[in-house]
N, C-alpha and C. Protein backbone atom coordinates (compact mmCIF):
# COMPACT_ATOMS: atom_id res chain seq x y z
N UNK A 1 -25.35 -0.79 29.63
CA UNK A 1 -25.07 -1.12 28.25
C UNK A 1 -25.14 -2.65 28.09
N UNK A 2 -26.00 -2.96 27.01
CA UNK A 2 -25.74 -4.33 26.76
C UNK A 2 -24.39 -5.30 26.26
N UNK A 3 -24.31 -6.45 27.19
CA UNK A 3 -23.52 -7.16 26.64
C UNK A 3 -23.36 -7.84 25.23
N UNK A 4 -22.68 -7.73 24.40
CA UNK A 4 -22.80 -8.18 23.18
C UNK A 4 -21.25 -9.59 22.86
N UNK A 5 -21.46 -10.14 21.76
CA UNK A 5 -20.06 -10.96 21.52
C UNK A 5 -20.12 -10.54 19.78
N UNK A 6 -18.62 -10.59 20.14
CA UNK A 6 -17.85 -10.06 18.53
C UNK A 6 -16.97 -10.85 18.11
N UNK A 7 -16.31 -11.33 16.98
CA UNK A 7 -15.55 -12.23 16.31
C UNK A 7 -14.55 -11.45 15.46
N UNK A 8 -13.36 -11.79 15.47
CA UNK A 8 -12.22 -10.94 15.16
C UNK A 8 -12.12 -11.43 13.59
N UNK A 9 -12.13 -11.53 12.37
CA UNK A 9 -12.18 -11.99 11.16
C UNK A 9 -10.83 -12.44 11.12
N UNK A 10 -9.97 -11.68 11.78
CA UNK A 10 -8.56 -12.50 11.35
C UNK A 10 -8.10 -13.65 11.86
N UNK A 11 -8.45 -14.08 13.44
CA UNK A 11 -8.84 -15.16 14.00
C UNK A 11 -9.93 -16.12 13.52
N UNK A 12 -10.90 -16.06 12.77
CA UNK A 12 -11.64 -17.03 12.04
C UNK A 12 -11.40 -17.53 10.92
N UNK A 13 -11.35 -18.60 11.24
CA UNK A 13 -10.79 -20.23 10.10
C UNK A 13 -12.13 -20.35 9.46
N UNK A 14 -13.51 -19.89 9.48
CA UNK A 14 -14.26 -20.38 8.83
C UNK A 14 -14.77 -22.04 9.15
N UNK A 15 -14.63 -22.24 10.46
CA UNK A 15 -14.76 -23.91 10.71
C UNK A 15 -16.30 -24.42 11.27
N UNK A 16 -17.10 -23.03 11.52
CA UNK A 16 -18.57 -23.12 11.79
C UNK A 16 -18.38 -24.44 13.06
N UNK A 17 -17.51 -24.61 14.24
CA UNK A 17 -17.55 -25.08 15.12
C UNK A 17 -18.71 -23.73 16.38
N UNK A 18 -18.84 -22.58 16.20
CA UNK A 18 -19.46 -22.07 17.34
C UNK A 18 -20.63 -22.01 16.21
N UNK A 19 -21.32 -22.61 15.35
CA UNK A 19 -22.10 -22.74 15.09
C UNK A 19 -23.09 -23.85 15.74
N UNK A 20 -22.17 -25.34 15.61
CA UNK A 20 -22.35 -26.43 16.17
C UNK A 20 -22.59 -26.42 17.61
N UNK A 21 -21.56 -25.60 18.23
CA UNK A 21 -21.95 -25.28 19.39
C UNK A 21 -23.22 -24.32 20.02
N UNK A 22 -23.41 -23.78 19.27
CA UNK A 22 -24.63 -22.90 19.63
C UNK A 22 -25.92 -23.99 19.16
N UNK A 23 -26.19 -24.48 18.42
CA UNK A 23 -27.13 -25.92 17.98
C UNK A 23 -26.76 -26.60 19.47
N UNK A 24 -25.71 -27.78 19.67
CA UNK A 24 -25.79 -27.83 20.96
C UNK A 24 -26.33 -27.31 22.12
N UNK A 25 -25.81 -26.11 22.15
CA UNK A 25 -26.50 -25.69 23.60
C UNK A 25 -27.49 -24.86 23.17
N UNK A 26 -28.56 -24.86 22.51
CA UNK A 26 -29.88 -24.68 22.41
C UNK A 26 -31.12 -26.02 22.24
N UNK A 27 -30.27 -27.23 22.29
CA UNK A 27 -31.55 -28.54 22.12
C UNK A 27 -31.55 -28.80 22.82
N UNK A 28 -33.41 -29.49 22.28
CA UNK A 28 -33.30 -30.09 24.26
C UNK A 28 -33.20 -31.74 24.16
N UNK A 29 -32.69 -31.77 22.54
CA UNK A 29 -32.29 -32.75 22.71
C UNK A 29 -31.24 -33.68 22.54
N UNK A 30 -30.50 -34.75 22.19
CA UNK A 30 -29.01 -34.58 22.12
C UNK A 30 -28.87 -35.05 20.73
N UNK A 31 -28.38 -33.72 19.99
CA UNK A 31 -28.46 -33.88 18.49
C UNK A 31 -27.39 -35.01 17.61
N UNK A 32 -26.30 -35.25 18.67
CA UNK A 32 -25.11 -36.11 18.19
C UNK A 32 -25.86 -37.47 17.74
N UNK A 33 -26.65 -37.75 18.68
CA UNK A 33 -27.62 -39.37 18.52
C UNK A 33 -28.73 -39.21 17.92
N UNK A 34 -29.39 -37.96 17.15
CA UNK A 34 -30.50 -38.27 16.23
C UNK A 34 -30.17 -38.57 15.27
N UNK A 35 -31.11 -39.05 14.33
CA UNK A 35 -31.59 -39.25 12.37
C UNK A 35 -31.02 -38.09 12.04
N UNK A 36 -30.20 -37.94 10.33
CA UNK A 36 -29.99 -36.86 10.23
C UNK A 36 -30.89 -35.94 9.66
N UNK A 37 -32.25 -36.40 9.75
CA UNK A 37 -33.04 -35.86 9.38
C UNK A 37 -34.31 -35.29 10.25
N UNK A 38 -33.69 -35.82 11.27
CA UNK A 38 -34.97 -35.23 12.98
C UNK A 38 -34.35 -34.28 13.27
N UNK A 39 -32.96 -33.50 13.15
CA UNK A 39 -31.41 -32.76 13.95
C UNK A 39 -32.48 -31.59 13.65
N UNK A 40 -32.56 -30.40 14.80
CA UNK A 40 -33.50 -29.54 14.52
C UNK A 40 -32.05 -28.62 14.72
N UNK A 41 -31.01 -28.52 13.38
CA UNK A 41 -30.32 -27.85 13.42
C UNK A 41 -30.38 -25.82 13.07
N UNK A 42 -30.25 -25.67 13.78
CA UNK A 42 -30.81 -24.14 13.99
C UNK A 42 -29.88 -22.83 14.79
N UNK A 43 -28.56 -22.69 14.29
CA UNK A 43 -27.99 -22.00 15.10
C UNK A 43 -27.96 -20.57 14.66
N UNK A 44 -27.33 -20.08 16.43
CA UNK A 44 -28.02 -18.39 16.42
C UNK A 44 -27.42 -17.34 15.99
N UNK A 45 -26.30 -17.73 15.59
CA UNK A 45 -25.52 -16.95 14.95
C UNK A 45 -25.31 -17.90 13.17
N UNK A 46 -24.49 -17.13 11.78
CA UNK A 46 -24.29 -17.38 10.56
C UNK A 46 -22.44 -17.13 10.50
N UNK A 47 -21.82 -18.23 10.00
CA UNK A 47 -20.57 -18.12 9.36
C UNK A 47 -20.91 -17.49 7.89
N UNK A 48 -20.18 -16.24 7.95
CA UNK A 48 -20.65 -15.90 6.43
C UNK A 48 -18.69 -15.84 6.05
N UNK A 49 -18.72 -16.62 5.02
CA UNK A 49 -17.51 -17.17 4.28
C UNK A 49 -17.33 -15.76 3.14
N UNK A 50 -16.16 -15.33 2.86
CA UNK A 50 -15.93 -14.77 1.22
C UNK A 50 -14.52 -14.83 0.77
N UNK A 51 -14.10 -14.30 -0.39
CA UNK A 51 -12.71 -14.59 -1.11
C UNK A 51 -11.69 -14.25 0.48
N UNK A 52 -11.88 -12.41 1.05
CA UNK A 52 -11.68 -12.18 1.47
C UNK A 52 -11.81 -12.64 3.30
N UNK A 53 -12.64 -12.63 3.52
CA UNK A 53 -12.56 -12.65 5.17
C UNK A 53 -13.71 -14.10 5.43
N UNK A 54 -13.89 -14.56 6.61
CA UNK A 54 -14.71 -15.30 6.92
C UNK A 54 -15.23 -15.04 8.95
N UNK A 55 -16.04 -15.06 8.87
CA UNK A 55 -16.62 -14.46 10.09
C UNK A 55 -17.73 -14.85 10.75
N UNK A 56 -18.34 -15.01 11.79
CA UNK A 56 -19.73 -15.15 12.51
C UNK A 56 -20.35 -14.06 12.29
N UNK A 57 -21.59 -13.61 12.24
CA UNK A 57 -22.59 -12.54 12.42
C UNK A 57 -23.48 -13.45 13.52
N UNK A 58 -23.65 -12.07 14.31
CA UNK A 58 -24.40 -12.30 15.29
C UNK A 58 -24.82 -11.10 15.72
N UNK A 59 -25.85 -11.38 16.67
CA UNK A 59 -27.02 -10.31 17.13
C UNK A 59 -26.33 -9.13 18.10
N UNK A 60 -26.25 -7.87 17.87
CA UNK A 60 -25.04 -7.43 18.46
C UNK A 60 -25.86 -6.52 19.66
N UNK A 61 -27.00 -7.09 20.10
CA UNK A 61 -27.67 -6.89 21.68
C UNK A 61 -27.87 -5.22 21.73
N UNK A 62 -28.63 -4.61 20.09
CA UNK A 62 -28.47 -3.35 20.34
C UNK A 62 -29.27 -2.88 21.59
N UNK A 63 -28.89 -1.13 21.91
CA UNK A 63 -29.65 -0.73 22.91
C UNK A 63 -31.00 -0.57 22.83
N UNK A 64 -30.66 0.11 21.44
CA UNK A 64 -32.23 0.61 21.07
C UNK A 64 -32.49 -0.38 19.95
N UNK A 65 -32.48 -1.48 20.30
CA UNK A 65 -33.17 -2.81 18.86
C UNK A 65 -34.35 -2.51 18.25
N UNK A 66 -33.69 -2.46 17.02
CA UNK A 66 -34.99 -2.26 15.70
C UNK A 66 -35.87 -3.32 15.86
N UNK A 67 -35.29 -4.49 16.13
CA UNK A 67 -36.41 -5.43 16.11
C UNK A 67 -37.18 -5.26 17.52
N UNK A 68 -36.53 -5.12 18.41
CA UNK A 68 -37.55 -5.33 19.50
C UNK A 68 -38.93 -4.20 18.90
N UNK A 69 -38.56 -2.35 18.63
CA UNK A 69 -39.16 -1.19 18.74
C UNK A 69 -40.24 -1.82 17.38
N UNK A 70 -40.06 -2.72 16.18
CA UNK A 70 -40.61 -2.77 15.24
C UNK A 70 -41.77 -4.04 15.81
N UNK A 71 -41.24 -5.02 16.55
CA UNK A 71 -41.99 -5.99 16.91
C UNK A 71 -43.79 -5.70 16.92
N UNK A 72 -44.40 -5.77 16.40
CA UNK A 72 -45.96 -5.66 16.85
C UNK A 72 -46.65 -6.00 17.58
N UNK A 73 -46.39 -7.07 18.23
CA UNK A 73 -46.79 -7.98 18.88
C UNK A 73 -45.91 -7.96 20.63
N UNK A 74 -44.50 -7.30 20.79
CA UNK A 74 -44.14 -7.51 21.70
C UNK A 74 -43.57 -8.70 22.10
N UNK A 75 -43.08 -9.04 21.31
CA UNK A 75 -42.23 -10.11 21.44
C UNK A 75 -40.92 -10.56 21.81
N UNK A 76 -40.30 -9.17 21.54
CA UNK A 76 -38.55 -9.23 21.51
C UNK A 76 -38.74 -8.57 22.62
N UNK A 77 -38.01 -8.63 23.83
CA UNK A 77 -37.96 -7.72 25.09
C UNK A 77 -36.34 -7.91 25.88
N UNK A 78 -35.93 -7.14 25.61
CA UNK A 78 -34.83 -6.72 26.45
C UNK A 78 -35.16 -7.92 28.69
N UNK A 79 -34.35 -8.97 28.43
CA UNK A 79 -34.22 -9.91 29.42
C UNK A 79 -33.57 -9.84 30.09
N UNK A 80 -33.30 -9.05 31.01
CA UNK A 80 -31.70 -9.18 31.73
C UNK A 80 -30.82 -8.77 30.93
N UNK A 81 -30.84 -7.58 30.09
CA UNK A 81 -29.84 -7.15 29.44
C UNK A 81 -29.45 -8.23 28.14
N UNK A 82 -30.29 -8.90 28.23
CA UNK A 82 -30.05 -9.73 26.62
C UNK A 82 -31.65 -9.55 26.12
N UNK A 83 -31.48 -9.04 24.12
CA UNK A 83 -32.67 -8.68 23.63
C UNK A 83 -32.92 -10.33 23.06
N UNK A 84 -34.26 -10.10 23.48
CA UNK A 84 -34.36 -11.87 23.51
C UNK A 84 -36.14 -11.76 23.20
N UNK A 85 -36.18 -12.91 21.48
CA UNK A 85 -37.53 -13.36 21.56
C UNK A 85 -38.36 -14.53 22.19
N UNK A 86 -39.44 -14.08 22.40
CA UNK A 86 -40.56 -14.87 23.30
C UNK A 86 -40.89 -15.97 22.48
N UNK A 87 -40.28 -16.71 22.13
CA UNK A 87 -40.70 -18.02 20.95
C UNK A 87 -42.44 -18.50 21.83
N UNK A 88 -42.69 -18.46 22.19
CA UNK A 88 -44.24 -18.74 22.47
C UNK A 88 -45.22 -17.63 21.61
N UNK A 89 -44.83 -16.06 21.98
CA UNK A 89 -45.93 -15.23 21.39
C UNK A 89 -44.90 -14.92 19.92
N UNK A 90 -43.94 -15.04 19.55
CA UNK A 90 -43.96 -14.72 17.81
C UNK A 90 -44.59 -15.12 16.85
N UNK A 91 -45.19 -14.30 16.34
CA UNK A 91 -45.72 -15.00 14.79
C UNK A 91 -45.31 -14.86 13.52
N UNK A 92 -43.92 -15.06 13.62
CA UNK A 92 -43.17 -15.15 12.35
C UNK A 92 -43.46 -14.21 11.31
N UNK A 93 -43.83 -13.20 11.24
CA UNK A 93 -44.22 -12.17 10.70
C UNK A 93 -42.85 -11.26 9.79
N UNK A 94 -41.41 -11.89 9.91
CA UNK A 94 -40.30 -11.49 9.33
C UNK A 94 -40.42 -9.81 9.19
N UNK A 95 -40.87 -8.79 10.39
CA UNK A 95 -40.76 -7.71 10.52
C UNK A 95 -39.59 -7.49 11.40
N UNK A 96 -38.88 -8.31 12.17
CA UNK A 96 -37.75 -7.96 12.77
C UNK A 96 -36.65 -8.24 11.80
N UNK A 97 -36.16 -9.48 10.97
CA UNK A 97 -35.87 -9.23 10.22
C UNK A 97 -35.35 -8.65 9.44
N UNK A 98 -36.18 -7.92 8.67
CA UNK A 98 -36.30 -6.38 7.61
C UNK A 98 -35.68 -5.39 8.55
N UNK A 99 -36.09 -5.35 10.00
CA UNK A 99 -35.47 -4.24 10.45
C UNK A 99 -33.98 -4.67 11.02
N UNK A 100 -33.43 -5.48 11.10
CA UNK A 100 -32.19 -5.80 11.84
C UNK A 100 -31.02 -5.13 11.37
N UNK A 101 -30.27 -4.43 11.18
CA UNK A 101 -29.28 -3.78 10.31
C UNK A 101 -28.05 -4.93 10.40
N UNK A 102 -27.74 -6.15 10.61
CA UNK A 102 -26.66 -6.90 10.87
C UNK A 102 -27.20 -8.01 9.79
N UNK A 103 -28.60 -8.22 9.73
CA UNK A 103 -28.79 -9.34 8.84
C UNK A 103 -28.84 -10.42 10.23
N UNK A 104 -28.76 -10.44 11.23
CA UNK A 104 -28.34 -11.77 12.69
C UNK A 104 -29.46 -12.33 13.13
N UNK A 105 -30.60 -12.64 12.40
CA UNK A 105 -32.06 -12.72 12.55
C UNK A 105 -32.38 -13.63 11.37
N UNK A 106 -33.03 -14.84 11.90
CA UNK A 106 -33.49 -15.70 10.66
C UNK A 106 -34.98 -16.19 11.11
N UNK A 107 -35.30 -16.93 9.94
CA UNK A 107 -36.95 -17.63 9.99
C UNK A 107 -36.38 -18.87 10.29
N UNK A 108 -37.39 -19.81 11.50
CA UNK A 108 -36.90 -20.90 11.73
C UNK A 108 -38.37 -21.98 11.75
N UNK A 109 -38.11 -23.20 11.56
CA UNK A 109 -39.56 -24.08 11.85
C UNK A 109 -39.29 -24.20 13.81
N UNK A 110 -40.71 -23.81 14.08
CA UNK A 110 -40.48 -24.18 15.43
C UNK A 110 -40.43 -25.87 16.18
N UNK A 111 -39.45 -25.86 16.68
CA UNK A 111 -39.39 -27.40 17.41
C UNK A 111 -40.25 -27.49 18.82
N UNK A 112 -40.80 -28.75 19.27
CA UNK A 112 -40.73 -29.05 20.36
C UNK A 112 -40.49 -30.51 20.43
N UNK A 113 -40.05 -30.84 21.49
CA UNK A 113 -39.53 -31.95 22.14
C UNK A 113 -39.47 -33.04 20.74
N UNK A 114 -38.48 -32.58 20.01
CA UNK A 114 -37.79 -33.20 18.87
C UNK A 114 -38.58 -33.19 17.80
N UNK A 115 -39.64 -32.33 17.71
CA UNK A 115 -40.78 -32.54 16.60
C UNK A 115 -40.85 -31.05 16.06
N UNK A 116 -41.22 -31.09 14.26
CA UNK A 116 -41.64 -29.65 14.03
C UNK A 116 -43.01 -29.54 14.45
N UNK A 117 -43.02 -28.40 15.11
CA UNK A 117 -44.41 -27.77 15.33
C UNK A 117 -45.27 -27.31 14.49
N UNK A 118 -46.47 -28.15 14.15
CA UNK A 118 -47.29 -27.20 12.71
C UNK A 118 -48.02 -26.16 13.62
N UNK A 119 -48.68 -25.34 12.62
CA UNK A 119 -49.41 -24.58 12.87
C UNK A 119 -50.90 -25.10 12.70
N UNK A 120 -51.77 -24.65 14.02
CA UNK A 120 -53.29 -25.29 14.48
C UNK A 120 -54.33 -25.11 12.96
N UNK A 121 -54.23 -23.96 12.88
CA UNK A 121 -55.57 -23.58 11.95
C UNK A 121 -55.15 -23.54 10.41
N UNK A 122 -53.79 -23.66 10.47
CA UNK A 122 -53.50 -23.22 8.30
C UNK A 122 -52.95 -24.72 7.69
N UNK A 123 -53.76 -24.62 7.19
CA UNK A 123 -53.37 -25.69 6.15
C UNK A 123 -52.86 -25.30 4.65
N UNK A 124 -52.00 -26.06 4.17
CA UNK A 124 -51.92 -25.95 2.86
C UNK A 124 -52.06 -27.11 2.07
N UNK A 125 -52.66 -26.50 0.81
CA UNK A 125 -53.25 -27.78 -0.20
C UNK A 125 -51.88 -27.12 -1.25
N UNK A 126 -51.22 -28.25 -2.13
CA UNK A 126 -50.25 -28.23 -2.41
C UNK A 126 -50.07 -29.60 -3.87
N UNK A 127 -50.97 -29.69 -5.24
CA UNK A 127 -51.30 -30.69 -6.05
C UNK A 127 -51.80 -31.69 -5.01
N UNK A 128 -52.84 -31.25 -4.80
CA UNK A 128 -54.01 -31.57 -4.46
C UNK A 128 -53.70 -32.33 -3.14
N UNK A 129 -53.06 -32.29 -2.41
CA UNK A 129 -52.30 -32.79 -1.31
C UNK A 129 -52.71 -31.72 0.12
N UNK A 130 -53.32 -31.85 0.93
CA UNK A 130 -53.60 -30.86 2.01
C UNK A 130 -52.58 -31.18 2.98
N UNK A 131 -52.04 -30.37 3.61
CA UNK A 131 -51.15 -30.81 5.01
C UNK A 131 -50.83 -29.32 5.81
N UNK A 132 -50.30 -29.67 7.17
CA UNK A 132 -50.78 -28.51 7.88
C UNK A 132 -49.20 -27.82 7.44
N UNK A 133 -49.26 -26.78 7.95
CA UNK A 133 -48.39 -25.62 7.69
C UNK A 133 -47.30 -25.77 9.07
N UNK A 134 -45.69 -25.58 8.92
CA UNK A 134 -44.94 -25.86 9.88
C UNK A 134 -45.46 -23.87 10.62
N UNK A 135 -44.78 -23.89 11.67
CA UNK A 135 -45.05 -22.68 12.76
C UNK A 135 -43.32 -22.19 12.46
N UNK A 136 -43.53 -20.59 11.85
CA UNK A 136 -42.37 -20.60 11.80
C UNK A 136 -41.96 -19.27 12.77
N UNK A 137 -40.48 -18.97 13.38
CA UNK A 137 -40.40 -17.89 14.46
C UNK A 137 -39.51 -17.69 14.11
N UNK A 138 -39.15 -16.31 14.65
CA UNK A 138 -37.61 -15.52 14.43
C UNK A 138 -36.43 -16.68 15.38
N UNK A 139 -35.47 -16.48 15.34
CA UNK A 139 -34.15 -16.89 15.66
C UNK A 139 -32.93 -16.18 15.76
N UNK A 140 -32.42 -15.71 16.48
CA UNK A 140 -31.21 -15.14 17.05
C UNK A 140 -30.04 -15.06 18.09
N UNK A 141 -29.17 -14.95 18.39
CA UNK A 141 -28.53 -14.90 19.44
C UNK A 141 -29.22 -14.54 20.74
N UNK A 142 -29.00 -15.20 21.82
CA UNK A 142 -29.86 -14.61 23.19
C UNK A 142 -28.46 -15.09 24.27
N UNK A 143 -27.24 -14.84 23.52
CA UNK A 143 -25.83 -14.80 24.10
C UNK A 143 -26.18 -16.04 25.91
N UNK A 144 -26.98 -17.19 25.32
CA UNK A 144 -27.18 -18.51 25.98
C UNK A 144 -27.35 -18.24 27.24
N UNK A 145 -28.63 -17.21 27.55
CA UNK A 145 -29.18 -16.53 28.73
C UNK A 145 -29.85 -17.58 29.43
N UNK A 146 -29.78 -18.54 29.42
CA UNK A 146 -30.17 -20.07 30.70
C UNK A 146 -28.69 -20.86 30.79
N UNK A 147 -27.74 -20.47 30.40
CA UNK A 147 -26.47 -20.85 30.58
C UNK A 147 -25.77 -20.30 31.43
N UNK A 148 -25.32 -20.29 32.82
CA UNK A 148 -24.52 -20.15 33.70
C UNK A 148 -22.94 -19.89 33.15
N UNK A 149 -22.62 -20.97 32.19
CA UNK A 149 -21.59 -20.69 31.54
C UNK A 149 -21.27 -19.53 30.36
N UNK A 150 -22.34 -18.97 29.92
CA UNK A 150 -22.14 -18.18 29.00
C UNK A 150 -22.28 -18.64 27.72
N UNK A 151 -21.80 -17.71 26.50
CA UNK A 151 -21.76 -18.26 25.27
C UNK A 151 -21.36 -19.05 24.86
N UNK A 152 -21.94 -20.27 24.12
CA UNK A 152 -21.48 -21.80 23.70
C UNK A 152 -20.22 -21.23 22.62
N UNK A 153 -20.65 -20.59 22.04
CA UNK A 153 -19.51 -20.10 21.14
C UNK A 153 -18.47 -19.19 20.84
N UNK A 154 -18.34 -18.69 22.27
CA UNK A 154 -17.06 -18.63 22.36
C UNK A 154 -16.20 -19.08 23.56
N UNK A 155 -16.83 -20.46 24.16
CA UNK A 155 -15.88 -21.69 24.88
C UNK A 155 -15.47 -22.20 23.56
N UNK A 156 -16.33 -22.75 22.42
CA UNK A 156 -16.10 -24.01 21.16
C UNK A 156 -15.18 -23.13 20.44
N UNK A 157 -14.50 -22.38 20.38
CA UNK A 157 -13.39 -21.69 19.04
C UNK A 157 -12.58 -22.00 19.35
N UNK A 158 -11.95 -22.84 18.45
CA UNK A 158 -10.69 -23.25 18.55
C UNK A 158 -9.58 -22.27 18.35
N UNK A 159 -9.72 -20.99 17.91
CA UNK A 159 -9.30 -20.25 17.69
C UNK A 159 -9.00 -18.45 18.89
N UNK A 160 -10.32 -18.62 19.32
CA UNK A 160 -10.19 -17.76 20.35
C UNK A 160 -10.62 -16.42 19.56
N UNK A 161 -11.85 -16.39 18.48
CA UNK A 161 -11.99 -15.31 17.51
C UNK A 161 -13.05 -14.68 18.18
N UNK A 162 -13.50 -15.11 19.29
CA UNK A 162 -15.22 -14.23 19.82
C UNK A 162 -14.24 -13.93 20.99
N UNK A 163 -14.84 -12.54 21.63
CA UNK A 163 -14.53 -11.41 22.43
C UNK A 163 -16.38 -11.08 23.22
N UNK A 164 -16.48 -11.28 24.29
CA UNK A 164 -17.31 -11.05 25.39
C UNK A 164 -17.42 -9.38 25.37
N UNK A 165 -17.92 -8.29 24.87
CA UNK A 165 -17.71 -7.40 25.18
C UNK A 165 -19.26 -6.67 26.04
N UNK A 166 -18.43 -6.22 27.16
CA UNK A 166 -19.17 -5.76 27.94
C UNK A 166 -19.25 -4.36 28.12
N UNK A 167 -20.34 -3.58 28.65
CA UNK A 167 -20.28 -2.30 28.49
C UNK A 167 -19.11 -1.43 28.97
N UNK A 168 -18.71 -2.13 30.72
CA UNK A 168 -17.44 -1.34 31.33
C UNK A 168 -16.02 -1.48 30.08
N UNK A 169 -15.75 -2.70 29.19
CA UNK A 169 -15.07 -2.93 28.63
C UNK A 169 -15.07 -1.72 27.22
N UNK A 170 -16.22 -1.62 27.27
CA UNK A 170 -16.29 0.07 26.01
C UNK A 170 -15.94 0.91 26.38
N UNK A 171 -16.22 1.30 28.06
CA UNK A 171 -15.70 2.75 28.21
C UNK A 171 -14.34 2.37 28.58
N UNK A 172 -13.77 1.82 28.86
CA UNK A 172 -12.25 1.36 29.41
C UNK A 172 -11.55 1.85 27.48
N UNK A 173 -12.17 1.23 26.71
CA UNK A 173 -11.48 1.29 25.49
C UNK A 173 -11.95 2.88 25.14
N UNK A 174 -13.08 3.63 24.64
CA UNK A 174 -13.24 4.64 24.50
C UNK A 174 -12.15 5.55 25.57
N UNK A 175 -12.04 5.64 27.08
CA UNK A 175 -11.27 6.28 27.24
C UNK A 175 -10.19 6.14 27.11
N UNK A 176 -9.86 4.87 26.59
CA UNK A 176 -7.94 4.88 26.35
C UNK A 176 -8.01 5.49 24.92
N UNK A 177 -8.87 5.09 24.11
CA UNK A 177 -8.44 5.83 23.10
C UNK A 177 -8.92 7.06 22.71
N UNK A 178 -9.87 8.49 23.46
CA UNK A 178 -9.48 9.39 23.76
C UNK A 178 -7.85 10.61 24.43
N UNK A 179 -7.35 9.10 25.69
CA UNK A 179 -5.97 9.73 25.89
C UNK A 179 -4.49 9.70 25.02
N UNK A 180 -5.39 8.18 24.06
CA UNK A 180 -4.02 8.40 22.42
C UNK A 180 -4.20 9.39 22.01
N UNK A 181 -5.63 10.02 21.25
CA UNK A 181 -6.05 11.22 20.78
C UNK A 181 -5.48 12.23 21.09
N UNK A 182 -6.07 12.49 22.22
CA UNK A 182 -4.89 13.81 23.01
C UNK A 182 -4.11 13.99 22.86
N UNK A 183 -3.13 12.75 23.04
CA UNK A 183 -1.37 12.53 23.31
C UNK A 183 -0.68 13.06 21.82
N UNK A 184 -1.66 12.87 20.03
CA UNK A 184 -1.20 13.40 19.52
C UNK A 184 -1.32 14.47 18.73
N UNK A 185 -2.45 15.32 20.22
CA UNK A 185 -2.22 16.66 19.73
C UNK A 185 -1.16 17.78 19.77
């Protein structure tokens, strides 16, 4: 079973610090000392704020991922137990997306080594202005699978609102709460 991370709504302040942190530990470059206008800010999870609750959404590492099975191209592939896109072969095609049932999937301009990446062959003319087209790719949680340490965001919560949940950790809970069940039959 895949590992996934979850955020408790009642523990979230809404402070978009494991946001920051996930931007952090995805650059390769050090975003504290750029322009605020080079910051290829891009994180993999969304604070979604309301009257009521405030929370992270994030990619919840299904088994059977819509996006990977919808992918056309083969792009999204299950990595070591994290569903993870191939930012080299995506072509932004916003078909994973549409299929994600969490909404934890965005369009991003692709970076390299502090620069947006255009795209080779498309141009756009724009009042009479031609210029090339940025390269754009999916974006999601990949629960910081070149990190030894794990998820950036849930070391950065000041709060302690993200939960590591692992598969043995489901059946441990499924069977305890089968033997409440029982207990009040």
């Amino acid at each position: 079973m895949n590992t996934f991370v979850i955020a408790d709504p009642d523990k979230c302040i809404g402070c978009r610090t494991c946001e920051i942190a996930c931007v952090v530990a995805h650059s390769e470059t050090n975003i504290l000392t750029q322009e605020n206008n080079d910051i290829e800010f891009n994180p993999k999870l969304s604070v979604i704020k309301t009257v009521e609750v405030s929370a992270p959404i994030q990619c919840r590492q299904c088994e059977d991922a819509p996006c990977a099975n919808i992918c056309p191209n083969g792009s999204i592939i299950n990595k070591d137990g994290v569903i993870y896109i191939n930012k080299e072969t995506c072509i932004g095609c916003k078909t994973c997306v549409v299929a994600c049932p969490f909404g934890a999937i965005d369009l991003v301009s692709e970076y390299k080594d502090g620069e947006v990446v255009n795209q080779e062959n498309l141009k756009c003319i724009d009042n009479n202005k031609c210029y090339f087209k940025e390269r754009i790719i999916a974006n999601k949680c990949d629960l910081c699978i070149d990190s030894p340490d794990g998820p950036a965001c849930v070391k950065a919560c000041p709060t302690d609102a993200f939960k590591i949940v692992k598969g043995t950790h489901l059946d441990k809970s499924i069977k305890n709460k089968r033997k409440k069940s029982a207990s009040l039959l």
